[in-house]
N, C-alpha and C. Protein backbone atom coordinates (compact mmCIF):
# COMPACT_ATOMS: atom_id res chain seq x y z
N UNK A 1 0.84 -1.18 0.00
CA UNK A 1 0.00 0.00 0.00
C UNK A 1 0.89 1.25 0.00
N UNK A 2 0.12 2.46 -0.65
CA UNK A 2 1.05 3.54 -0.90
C UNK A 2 0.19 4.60 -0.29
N UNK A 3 0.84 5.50 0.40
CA UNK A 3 0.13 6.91 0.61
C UNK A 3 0.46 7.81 -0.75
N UNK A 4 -0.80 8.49 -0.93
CA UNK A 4 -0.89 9.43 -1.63
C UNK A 4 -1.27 10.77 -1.13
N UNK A 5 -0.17 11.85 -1.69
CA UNK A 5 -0.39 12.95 -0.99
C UNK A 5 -1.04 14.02 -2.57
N UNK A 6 -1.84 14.98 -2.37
CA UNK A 6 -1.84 15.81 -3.17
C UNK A 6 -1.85 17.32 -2.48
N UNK A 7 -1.49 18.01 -3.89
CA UNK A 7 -0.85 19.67 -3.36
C UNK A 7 -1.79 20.57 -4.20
N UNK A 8 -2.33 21.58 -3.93
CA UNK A 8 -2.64 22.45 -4.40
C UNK A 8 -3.49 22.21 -5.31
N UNK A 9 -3.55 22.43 -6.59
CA UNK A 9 -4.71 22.38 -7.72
C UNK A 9 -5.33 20.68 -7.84
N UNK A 10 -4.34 19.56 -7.36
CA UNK A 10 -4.46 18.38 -7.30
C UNK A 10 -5.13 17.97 -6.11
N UNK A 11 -4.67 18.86 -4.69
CA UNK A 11 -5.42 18.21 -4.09
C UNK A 11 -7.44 18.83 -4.15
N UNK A 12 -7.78 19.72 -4.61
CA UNK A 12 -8.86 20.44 -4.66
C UNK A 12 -9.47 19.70 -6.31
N UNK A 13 -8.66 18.89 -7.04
CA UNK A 13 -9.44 17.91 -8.44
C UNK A 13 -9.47 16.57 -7.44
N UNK A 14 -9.16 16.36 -6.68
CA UNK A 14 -9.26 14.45 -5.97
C UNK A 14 -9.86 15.34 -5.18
N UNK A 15 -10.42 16.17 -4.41
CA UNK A 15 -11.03 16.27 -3.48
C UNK A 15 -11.17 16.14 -2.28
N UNK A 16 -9.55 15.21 -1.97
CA UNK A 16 -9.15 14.34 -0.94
C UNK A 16 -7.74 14.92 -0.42
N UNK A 17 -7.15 15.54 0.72
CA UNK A 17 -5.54 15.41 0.84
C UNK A 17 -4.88 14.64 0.49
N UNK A 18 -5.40 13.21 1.11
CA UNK A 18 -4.29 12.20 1.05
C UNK A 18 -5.43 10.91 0.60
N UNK A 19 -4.85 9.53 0.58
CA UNK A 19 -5.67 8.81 0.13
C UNK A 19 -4.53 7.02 0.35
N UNK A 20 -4.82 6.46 0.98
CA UNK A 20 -4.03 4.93 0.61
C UNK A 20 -4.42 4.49 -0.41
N UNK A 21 -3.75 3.66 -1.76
CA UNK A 21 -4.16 2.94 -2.89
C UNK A 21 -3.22 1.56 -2.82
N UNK A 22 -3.43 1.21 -3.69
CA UNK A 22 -2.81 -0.24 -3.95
C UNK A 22 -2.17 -0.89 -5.45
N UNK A 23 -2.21 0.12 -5.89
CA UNK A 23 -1.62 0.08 -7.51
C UNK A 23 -0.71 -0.70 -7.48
N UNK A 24 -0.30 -1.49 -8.93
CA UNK A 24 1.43 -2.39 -8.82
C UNK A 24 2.21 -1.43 -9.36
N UNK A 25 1.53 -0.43 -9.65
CA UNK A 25 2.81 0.16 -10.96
C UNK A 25 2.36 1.79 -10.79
N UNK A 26 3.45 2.79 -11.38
CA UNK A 26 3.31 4.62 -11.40
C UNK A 26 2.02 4.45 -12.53
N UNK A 27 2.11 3.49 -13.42
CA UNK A 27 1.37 3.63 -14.59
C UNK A 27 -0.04 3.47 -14.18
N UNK A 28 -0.69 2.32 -13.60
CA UNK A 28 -1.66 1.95 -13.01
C UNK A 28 -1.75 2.85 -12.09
N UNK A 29 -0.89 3.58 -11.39
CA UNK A 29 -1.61 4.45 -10.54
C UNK A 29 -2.47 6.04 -10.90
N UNK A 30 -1.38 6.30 -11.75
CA UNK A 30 -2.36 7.45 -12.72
C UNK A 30 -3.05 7.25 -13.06
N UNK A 31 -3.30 5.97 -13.97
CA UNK A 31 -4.73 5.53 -14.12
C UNK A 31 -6.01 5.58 -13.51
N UNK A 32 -5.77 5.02 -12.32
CA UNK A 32 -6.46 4.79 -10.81
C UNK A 32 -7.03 6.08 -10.63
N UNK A 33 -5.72 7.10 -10.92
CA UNK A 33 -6.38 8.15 -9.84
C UNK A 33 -7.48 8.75 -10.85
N UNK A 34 -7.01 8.64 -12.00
CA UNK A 34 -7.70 9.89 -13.29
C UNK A 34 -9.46 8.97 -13.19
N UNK A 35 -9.34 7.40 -13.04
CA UNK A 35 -10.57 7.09 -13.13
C UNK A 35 -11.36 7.30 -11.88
N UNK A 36 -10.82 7.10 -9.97
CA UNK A 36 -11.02 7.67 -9.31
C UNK A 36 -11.40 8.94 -9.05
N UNK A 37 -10.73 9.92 -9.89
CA UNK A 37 -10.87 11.77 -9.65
C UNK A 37 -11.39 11.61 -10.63
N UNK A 38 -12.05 12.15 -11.27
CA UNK A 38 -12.02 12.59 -12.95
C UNK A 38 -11.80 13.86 -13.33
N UNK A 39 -11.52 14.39 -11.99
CA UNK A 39 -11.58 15.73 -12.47
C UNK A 39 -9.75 16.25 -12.69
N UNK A 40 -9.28 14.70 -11.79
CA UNK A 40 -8.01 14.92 -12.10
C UNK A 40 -7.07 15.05 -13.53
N UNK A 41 -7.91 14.47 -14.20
CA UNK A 41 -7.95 14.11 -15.72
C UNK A 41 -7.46 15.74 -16.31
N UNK A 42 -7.62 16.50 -16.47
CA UNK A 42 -6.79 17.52 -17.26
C UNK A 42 -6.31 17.97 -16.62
N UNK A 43 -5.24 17.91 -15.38
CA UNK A 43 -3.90 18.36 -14.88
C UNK A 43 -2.97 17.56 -14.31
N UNK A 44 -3.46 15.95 -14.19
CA UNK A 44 -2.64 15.17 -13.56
C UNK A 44 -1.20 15.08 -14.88
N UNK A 45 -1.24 14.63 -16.61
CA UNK A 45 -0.28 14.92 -17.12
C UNK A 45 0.68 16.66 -17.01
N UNK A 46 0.40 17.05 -16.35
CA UNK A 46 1.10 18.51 -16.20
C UNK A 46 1.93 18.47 -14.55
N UNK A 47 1.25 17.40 -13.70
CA UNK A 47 2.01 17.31 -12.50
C UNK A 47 3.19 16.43 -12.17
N UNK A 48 4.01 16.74 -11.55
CA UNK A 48 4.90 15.83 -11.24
C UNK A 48 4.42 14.18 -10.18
N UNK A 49 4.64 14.02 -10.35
CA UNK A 49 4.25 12.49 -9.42
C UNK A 49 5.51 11.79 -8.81
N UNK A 50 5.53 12.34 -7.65
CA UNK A 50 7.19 11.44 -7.35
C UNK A 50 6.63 10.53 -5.96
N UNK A 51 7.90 9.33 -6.24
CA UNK A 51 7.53 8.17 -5.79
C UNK A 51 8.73 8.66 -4.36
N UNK A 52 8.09 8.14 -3.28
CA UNK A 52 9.58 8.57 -1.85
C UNK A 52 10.32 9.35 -2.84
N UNK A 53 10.03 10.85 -3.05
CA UNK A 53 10.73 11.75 -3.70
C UNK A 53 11.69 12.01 -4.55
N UNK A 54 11.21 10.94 -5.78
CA UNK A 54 12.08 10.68 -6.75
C UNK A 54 10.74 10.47 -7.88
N UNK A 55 10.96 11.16 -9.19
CA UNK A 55 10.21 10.85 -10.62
C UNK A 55 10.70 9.73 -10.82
N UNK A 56 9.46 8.64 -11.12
CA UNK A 56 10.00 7.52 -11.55
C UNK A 56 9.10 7.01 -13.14
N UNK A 57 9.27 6.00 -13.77
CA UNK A 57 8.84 5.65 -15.32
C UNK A 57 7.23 5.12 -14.76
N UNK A 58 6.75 4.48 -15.74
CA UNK A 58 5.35 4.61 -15.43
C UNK A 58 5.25 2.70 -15.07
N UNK A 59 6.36 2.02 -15.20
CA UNK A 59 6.36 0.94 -15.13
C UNK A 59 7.22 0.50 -13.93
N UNK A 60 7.38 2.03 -13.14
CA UNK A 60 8.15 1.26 -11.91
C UNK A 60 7.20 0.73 -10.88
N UNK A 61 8.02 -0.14 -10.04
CA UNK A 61 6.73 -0.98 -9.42
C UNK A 61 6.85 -0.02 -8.00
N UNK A 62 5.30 -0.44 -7.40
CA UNK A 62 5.16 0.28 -6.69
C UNK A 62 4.72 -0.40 -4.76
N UNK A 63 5.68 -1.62 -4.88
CA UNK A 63 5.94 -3.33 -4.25
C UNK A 63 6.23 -2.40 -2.84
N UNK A 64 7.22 -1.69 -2.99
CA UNK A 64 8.05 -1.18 -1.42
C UNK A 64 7.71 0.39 -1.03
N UNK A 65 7.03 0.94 -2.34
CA UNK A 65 7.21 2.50 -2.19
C UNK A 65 6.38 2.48 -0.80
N UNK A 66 6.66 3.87 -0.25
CA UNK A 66 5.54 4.54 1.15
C UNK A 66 4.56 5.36 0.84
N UNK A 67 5.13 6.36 -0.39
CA UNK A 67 4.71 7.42 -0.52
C UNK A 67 4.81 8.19 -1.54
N UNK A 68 3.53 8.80 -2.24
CA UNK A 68 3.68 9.33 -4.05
C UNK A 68 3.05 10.87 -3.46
N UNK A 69 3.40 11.69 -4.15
CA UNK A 69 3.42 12.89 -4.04
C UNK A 69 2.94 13.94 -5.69
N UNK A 70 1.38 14.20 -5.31
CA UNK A 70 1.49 14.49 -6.50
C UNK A 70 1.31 15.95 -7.25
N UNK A 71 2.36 16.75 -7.72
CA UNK A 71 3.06 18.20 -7.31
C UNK A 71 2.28 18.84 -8.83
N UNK A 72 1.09 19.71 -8.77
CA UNK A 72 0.96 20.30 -9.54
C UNK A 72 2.13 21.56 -10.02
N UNK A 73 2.42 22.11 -11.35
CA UNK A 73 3.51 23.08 -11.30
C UNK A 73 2.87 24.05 -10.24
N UNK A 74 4.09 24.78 -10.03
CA UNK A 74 3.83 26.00 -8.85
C UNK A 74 4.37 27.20 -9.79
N UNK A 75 4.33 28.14 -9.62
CA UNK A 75 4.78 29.40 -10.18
C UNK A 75 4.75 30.63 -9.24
N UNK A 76 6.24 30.91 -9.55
CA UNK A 76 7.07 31.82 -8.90
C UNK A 76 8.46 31.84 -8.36
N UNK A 77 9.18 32.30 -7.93
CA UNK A 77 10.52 32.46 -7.74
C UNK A 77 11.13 32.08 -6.51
């Protein structure tokens, strides 16, 4: 199981702060969430998604992770 955190424009499209899931994979988990949220669906490709604070491929597994983080852009200096 993975915690999921969301930030800002992401967490106000899931509707949710945080959320436990169970995905095997980054790939399946976007999935998950976009069919879960739907509203996540036109900004989740624009956010970062890092796995224990690292971008990972969409086929990394997701067996040991703790924690996905999912970082809409921010803007400003």
């Amino acid at each position: 199981m993975i915690e999921v955190r969301y930030f800002a424009a992401a967490r106000e499209a899931a509707g949710v702060a945080s959320e436990t899931r169970d995905e095997p994979t980054v790939g399946a988990l976007r999935a998950a969430l976009v069919r879960d949220h739907p509203a996540l669906g036109p900004i989740l490709g624009h956010c970062a998604l890092l796995v224990d604070g690292a971008r990972q491929r969409d086929d990394h597994r997701l067996d040991e992770a703790q924690l996905a983080d999912v970082l809409p852009p921010f803007a400003g200096g």
